[in-house]
N, C-alpha and C. Protein backbone atom coordinates (compact mmCIF):
# COMPACT_ATOMS: atom_id res chain seq x y z
N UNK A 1 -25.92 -19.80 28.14
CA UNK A 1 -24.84 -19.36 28.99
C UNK A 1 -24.38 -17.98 28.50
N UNK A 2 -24.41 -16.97 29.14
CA UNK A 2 -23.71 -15.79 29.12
C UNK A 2 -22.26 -15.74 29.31
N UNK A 3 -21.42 -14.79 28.84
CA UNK A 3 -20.28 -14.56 28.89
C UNK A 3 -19.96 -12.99 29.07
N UNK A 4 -18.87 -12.73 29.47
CA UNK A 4 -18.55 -11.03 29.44
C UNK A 4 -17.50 -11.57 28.42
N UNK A 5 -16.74 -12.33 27.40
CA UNK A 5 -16.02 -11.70 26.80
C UNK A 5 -16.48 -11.35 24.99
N UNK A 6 -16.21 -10.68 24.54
CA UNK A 6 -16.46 -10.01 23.03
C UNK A 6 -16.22 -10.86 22.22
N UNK A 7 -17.20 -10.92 21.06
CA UNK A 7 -16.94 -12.10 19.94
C UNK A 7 -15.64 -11.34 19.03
N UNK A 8 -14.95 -12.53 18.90
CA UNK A 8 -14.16 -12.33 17.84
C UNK A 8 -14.17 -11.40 16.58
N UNK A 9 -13.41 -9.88 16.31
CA UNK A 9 -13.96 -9.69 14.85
C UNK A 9 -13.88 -10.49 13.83
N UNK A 10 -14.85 -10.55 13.52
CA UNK A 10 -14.47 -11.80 11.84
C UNK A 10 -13.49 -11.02 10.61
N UNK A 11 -13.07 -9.74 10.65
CA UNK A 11 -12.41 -9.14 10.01
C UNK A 11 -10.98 -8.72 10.59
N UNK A 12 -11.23 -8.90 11.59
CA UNK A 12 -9.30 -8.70 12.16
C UNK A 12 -8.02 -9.38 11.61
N UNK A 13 -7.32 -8.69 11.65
CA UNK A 13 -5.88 -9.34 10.56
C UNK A 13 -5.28 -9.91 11.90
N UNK A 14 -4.92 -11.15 10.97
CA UNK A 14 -3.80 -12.24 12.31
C UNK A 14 -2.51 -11.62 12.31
N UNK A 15 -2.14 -11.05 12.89
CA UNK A 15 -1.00 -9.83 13.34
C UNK A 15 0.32 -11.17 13.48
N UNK A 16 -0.25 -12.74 13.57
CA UNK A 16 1.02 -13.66 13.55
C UNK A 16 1.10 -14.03 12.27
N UNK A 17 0.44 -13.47 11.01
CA UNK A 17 0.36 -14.26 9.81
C UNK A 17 0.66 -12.95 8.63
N UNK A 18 0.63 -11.93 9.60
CA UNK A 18 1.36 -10.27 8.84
C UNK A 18 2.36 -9.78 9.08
N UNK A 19 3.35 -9.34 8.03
CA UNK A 19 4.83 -8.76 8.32
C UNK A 19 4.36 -7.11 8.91
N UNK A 20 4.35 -6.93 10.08
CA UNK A 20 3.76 -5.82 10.65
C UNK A 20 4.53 -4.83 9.95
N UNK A 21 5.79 -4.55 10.01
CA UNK A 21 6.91 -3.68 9.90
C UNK A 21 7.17 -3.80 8.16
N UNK A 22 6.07 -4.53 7.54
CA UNK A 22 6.29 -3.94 6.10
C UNK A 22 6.05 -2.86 5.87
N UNK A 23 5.10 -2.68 6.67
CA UNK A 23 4.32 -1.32 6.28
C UNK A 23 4.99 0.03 7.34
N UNK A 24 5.79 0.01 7.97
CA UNK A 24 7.03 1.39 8.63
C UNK A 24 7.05 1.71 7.69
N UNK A 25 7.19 3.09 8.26
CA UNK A 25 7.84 4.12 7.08
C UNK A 25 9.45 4.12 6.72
N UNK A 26 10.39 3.36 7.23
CA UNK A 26 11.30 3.51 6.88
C UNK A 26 11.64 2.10 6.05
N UNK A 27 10.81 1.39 5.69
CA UNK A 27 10.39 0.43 4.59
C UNK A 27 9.74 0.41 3.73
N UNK A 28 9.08 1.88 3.50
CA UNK A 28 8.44 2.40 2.51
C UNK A 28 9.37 2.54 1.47
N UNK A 29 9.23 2.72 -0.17
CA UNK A 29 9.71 3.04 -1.27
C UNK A 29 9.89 4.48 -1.40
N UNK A 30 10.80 4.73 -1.27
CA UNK A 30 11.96 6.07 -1.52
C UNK A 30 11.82 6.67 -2.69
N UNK A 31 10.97 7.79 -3.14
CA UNK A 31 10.92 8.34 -4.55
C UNK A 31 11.87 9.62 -4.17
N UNK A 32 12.55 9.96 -4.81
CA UNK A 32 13.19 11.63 -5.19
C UNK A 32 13.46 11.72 -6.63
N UNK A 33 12.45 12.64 -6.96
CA UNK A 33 12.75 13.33 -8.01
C UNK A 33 13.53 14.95 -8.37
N UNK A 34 14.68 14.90 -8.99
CA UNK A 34 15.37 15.70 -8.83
C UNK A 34 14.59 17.09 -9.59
N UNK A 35 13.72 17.08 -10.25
CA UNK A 35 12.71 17.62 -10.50
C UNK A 35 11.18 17.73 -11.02
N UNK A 36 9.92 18.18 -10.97
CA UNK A 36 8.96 17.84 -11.38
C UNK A 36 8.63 17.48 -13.07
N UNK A 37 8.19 16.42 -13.52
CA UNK A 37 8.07 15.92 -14.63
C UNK A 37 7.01 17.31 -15.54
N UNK A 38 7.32 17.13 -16.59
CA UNK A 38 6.91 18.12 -18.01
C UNK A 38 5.60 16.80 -18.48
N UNK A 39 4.69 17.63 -19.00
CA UNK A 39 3.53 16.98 -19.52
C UNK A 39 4.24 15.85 -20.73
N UNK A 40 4.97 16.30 -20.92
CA UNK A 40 5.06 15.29 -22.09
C UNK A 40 5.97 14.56 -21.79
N UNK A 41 6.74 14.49 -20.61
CA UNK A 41 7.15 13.03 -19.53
C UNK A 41 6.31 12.33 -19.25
N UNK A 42 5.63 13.38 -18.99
CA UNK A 42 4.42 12.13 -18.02
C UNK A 42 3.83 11.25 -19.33
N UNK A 43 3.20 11.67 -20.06
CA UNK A 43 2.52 11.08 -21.38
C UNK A 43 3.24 10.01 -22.04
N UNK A 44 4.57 10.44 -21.93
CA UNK A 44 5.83 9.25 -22.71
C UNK A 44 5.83 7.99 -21.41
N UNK A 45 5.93 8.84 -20.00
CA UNK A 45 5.90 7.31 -18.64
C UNK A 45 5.08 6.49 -18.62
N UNK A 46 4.02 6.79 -19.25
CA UNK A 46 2.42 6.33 -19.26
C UNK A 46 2.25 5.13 -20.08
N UNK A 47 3.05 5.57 -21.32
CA UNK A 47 2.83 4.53 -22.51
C UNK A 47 3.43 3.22 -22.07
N UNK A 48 2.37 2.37 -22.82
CA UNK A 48 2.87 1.19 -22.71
C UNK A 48 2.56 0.09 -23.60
N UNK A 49 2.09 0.58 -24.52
CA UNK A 49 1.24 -0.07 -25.92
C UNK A 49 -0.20 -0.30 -25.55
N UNK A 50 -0.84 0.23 -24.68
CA UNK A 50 -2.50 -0.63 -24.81
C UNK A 50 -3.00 0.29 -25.59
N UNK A 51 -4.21 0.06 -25.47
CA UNK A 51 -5.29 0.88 -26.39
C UNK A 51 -6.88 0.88 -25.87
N UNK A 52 -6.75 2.56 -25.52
CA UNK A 52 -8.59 2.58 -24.89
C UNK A 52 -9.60 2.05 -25.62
């Protein structure tokens, strides 16, 4: 038996089983930095005790 309608993607997200509007931009995470970080901010933000 033939059909005209399209198989299901097997990869499509169930749009009833996803918070669509997590992902708006006005639910996005808010960074402002009142100015750009110095190398040796960044190096101190970084740490965290591991070891390469």
């Amino acid at each position: 038996m033939t059909t005209l309608e399209s198989r299901p993607d097997e990869n499509a997200i169930d749009r009833s089983e996803v918070n669509v509007a997590a992902d708006a931009p006005a639910n996005r995470q808010q960074n402002f930095a009142t100015r750009p970080m110095t190398g040796d901010e960044y190096i101190e933000s970084i740490k965290d005790g591991r070891e390469i």
